[in-house]
Protein backbone atom coordinates (compact mmCIF):
# COMPACT_ATOMS: atom_id res chain seq x y z
CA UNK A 1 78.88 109.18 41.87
CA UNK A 2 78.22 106.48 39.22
CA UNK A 3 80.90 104.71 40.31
CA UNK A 4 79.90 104.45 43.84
CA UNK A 5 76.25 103.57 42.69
CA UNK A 6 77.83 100.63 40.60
CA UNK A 7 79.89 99.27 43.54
CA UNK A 8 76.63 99.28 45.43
CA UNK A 9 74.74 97.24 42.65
CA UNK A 10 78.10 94.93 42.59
CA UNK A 11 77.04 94.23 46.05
CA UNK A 12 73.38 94.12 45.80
CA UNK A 13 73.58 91.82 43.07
CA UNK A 14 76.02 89.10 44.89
CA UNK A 15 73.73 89.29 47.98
CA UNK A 16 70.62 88.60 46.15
CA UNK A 17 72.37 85.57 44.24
CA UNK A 18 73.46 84.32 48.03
CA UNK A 19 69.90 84.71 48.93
CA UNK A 20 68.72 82.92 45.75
CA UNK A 21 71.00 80.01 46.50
CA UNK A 22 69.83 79.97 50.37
CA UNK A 23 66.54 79.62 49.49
CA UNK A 24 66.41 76.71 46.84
CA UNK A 25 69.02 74.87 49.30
CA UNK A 26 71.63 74.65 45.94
CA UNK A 27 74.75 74.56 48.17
CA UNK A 28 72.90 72.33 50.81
CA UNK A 29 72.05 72.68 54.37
CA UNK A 30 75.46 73.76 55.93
CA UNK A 31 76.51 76.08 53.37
CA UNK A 32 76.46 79.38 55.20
CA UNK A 33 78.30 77.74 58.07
CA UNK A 34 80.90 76.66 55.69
CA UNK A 35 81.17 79.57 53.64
CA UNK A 36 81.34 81.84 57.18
CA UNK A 37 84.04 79.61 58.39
CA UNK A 38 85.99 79.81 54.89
CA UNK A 39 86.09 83.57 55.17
CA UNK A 40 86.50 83.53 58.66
CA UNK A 41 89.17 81.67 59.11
CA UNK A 42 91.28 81.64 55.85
CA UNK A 43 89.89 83.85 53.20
CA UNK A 44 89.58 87.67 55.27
CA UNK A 45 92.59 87.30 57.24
CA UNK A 46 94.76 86.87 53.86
CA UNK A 47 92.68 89.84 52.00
CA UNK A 48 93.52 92.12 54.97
CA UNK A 49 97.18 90.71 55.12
CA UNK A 50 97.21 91.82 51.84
CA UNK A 51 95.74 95.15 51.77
CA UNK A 52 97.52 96.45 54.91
CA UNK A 53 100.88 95.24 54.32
CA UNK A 54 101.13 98.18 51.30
CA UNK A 55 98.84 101.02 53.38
CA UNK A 56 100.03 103.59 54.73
CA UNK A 57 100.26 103.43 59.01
CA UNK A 58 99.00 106.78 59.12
CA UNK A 59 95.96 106.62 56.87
CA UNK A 60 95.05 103.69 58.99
CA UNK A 61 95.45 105.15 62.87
CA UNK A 62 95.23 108.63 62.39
CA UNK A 63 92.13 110.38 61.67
CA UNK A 64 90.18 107.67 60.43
CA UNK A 65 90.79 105.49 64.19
CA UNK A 66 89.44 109.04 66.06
CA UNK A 67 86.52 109.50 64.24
CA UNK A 68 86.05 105.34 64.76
CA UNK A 69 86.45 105.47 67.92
CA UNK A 70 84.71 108.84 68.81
CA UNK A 71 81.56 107.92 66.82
CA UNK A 72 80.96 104.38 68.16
CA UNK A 73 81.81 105.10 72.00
CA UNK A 74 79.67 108.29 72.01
CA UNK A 75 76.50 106.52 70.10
CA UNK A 76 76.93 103.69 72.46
CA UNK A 77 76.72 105.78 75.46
CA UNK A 78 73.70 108.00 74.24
CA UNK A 79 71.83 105.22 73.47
CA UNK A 80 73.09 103.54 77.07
CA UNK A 81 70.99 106.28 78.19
CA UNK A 82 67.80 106.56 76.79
CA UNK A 83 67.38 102.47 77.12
CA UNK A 84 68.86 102.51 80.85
CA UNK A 85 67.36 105.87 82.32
CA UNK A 86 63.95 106.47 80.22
CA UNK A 87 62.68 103.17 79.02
CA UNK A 88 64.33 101.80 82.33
CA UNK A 89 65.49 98.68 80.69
CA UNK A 90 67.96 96.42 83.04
CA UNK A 91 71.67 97.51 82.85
CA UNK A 92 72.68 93.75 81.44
CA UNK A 93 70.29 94.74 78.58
CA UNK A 94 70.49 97.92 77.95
CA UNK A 95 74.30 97.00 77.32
CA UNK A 96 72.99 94.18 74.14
CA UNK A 97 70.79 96.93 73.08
CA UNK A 98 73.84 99.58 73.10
CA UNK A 99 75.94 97.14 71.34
CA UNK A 100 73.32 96.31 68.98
CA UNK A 101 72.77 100.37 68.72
CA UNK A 102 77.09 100.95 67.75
CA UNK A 103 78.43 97.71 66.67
CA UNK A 104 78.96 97.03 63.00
CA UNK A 105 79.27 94.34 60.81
CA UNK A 106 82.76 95.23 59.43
CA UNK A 107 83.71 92.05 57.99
CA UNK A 108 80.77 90.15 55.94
CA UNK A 109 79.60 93.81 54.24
CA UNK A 110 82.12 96.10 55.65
CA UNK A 111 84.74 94.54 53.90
CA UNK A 112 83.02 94.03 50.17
CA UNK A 113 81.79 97.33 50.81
CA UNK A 114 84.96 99.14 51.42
CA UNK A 115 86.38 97.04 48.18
CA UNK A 116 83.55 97.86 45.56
CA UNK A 117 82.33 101.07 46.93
CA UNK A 118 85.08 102.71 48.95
CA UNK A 119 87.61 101.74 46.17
CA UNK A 120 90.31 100.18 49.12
CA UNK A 121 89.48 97.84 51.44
CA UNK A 122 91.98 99.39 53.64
CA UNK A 123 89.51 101.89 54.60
CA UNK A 124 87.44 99.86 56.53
CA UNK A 125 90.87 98.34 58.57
CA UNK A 126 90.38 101.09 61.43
CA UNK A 127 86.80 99.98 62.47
CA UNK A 128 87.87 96.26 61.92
CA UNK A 129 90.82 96.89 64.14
CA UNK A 130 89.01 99.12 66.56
CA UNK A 131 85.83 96.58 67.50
CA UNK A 132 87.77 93.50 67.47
CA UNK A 133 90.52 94.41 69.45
CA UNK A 134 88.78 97.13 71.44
CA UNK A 135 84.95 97.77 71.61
CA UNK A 136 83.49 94.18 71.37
CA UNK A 137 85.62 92.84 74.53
CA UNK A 138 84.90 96.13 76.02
CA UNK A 139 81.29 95.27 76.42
CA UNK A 140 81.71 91.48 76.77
CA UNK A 141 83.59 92.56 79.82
CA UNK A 142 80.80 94.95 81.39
CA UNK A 143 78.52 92.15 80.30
CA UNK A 144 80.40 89.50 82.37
CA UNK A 145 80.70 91.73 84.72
CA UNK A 146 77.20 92.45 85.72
CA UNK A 147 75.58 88.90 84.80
CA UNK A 148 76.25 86.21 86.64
CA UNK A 149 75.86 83.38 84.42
CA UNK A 150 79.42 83.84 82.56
CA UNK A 151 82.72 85.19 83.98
CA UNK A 152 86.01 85.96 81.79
CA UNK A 153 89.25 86.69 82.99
CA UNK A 154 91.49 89.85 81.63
CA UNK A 155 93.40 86.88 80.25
CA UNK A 156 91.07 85.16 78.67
CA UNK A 157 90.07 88.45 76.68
CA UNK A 158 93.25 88.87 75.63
CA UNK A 159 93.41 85.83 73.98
CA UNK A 160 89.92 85.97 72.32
CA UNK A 161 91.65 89.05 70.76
CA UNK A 162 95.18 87.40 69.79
CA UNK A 163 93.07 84.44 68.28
CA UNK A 164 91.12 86.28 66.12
CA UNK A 165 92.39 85.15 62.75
CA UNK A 166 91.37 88.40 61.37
CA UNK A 167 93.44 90.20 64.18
CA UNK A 168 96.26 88.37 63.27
CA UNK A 169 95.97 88.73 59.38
CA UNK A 170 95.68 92.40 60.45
CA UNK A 171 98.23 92.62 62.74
CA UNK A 172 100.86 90.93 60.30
CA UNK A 173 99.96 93.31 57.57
CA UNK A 174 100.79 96.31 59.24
CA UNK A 175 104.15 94.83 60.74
CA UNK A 176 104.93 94.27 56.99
CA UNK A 177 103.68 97.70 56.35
CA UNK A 178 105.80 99.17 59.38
CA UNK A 179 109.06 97.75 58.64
CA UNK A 180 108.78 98.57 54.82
CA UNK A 181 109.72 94.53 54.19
CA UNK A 182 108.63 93.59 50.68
CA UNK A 183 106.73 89.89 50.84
CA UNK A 184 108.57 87.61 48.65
CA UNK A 185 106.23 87.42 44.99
CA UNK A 186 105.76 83.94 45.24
CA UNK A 187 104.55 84.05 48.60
CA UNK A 188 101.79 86.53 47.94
CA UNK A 189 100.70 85.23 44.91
CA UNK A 190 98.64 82.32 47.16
CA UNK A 191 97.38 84.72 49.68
CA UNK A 192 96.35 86.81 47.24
CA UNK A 193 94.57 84.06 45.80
CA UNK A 194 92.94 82.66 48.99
CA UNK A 195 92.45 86.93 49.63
CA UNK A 196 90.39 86.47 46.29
CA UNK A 197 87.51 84.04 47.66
CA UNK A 198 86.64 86.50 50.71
CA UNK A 199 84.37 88.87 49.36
CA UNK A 200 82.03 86.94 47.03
CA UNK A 201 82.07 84.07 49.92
CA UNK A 202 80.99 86.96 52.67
CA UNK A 203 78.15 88.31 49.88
CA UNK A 204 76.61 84.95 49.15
CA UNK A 205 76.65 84.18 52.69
CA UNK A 206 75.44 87.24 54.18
CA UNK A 207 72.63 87.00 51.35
CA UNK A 208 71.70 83.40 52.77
CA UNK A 209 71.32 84.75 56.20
CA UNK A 210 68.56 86.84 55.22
CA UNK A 211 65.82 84.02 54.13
CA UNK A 212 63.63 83.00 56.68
CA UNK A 213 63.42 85.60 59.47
CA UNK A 214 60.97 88.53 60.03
CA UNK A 215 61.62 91.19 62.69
CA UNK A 216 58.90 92.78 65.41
CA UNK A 217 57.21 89.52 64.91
CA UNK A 218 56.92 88.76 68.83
CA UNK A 219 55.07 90.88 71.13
CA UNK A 220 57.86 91.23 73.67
CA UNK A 221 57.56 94.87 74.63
CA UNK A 222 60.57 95.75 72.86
CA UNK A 223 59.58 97.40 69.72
CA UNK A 224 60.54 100.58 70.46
CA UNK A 225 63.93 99.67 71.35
CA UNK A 226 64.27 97.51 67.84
CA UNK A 227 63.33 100.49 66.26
CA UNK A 228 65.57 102.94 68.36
CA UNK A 229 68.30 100.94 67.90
CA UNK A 230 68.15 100.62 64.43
CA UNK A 231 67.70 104.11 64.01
CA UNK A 232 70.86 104.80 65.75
CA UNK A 233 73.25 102.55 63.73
CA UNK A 234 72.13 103.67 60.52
CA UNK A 235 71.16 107.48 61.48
CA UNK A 236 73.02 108.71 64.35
CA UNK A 237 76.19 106.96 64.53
CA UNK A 238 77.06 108.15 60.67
CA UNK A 239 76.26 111.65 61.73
CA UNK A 240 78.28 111.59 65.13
CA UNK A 241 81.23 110.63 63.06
CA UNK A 242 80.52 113.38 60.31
CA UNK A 243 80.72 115.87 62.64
CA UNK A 244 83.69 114.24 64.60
CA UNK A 245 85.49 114.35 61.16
CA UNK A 246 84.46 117.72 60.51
CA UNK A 247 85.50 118.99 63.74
CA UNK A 248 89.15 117.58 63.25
CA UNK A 249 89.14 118.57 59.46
CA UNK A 250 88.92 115.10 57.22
CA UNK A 251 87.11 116.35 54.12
CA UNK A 252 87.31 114.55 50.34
CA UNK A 253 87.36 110.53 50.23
CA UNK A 254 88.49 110.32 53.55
CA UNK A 255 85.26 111.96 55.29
CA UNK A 256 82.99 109.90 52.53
CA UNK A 257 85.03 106.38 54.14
CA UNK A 258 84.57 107.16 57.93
CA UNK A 259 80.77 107.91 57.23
CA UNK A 260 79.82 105.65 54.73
CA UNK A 261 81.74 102.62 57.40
CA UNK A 262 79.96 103.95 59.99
CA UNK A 263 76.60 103.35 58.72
CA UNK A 264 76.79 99.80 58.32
CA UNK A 265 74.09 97.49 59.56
CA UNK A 266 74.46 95.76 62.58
CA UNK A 267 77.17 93.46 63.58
CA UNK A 268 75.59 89.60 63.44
CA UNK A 269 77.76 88.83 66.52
CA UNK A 270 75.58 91.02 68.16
CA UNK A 271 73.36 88.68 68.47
CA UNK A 272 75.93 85.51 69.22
CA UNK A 273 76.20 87.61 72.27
CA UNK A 274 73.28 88.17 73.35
CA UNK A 275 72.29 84.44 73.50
CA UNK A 276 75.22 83.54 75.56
CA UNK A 277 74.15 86.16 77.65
CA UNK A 278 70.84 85.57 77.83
CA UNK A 279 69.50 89.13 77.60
CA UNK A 280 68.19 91.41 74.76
CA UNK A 281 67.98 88.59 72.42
CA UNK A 282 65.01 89.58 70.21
CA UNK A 283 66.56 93.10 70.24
CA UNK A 284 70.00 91.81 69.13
CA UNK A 285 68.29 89.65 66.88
CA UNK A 286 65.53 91.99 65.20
CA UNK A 287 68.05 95.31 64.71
CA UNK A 288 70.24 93.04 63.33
CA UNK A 289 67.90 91.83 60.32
CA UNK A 290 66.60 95.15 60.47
CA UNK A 291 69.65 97.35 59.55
CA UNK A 292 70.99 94.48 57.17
CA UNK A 293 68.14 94.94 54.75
CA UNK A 294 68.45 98.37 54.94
CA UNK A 295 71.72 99.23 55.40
CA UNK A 296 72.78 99.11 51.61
CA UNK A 297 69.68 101.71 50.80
CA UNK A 298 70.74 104.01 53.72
CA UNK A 299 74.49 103.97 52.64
CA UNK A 300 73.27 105.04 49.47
CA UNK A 301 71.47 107.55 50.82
CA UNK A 302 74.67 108.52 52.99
CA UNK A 303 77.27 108.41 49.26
CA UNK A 304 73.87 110.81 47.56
CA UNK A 305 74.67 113.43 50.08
CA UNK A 306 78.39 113.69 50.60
CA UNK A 307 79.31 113.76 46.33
């Protein structure tokens, strides 16, 4: 337990330094965008080369993918639900606020968090795999399809997914894996370098994105649904996939890595979307601040009661 609490306060503390430097301007105006792009582009794609070209195929798309999958699709559709049907919210944004509800930021904290806390960052590979290749085109598509401001071909969402650098870095890492083929050492040594600058990069620039904003500032009518929402993606979707685990019989560090995953804040993405799509924006935008702040307190909460 007290080394889970000190892989939180690893965390914490980077965050608060990124949040320090964000506020007196010390890297200047276009830092986050630069430090996002760095880790975006070049940094998480080699760390996740890296760490799934020596996992195991099976610890990555058994069990772990289910209870991914399972616990994101089902909170996603419950909370379709209750935002469509009883607060009778339009279908365009009751989609945002479903994505906003089930969609996690796997990358800027998921991956520092699976590193620090989870021990591997492997562990966090199935969600990373599963919304970027999977559940984020999934609702772009049913977004596209029932707007009519934007419209996306089956082709063109296959290559969103193919040029997702973090797809790729994936996708190459478990071909290595797969085929058993051992990376020449002084090829690696240089991603494993450039692997080296993703997760204090992500921390310091997730902590910069959290000066400046307030949530349930605007009266829009949409409280309720900030508040649902965020209750969802830090309360409900870690319990639907502790009792999807359960149910198929992951117990030990396994169980703690599917839960613990799944009650990350947020995706920021979320709200990317939701302003090209025009709908749900201050929901997208307020569950998102919302669950980041918290998210690191609730996962703590989440590690207090499974060890």
């Amino acid at each position: 337990m007290l080394g889970v609490l000190a892989g939180f306060f690893v965390v914490w503390s980077i965050i608060l330094v990124g949040m320090f430097v964000g506020r007196r301007k010390v890297l200047g105006e276009n830092a986050r965008s630069v430090l996002s792009a760095l880790t975006f582009f070049v940094a998480s794609p080699a760390l996740l080369f890296e760490t799934l070209s020596k996992a195991k195929l099976h610890d990555v798309f058994a069990a772990p993918l289910l209870v991914t999958a399972a616990g994101a699709m089902v909170t996603a559709a419950v909370f379709f639900v209750i935002v469509r049907f009883l607060l009778k919210r339009t279908v365009p944004e009751s989609l945002m606020s479903s994505m906003s509800a089930s969609l996690a930021n796997s990358a800027n904290l998921g991956i520092p968090i699976a590193v620090y806390v989870l021990g591997d960052a492997s562990y966090v590979a199935p969600l990373l795999i599963f919304q970027l290749a999977f559940f984020t085109p999934l609702f772009l598509m049913a977004l596209d399809a029932t707007t009519s401001s934007h419209r996306t071909t089956p082709a063109g969402f296959a290559l969103m997914i193919l040029k997702n650098p973090m797809i790729v870095g994936s996708a190459l890492g478990l071909v290595v894996a797969g085929t058993g083929w051992r990376v020449p050492e002084l090829v690696m040594q240089p991603i494993h370098l450039i692997g080296g600058a993703a997760i204090p990069a992500m921390l310091i620039a997730f902590g910069m994105s959290l000066n400046g904003s307030r949530p349930l500032q605007a009266a829009t009518g949409r409280r309720i649904d900030v508040l649902l929402a965020s209750a969802f993606k830090l309360v409900i979707h870690p319990a639907i996939a502790y009792l999807v685990a359960r149910l198929i019989g992951m117990e030990g560090q396994a169980l703690f890595a599917v839960v613990v995953t799944s009650a990350l804040p947020t995706a920021q993405n979320v709200f990317v979307a939701a302003s090209r799509y025009r709908t749900g924006i201050t929901v997208a935008k307020d569950t998102v601040l919302i669950t980041t702040v918290v998210a690191v307190p609730a996962m703590i909460c989440v590690a207090l009661l499974l060890t």
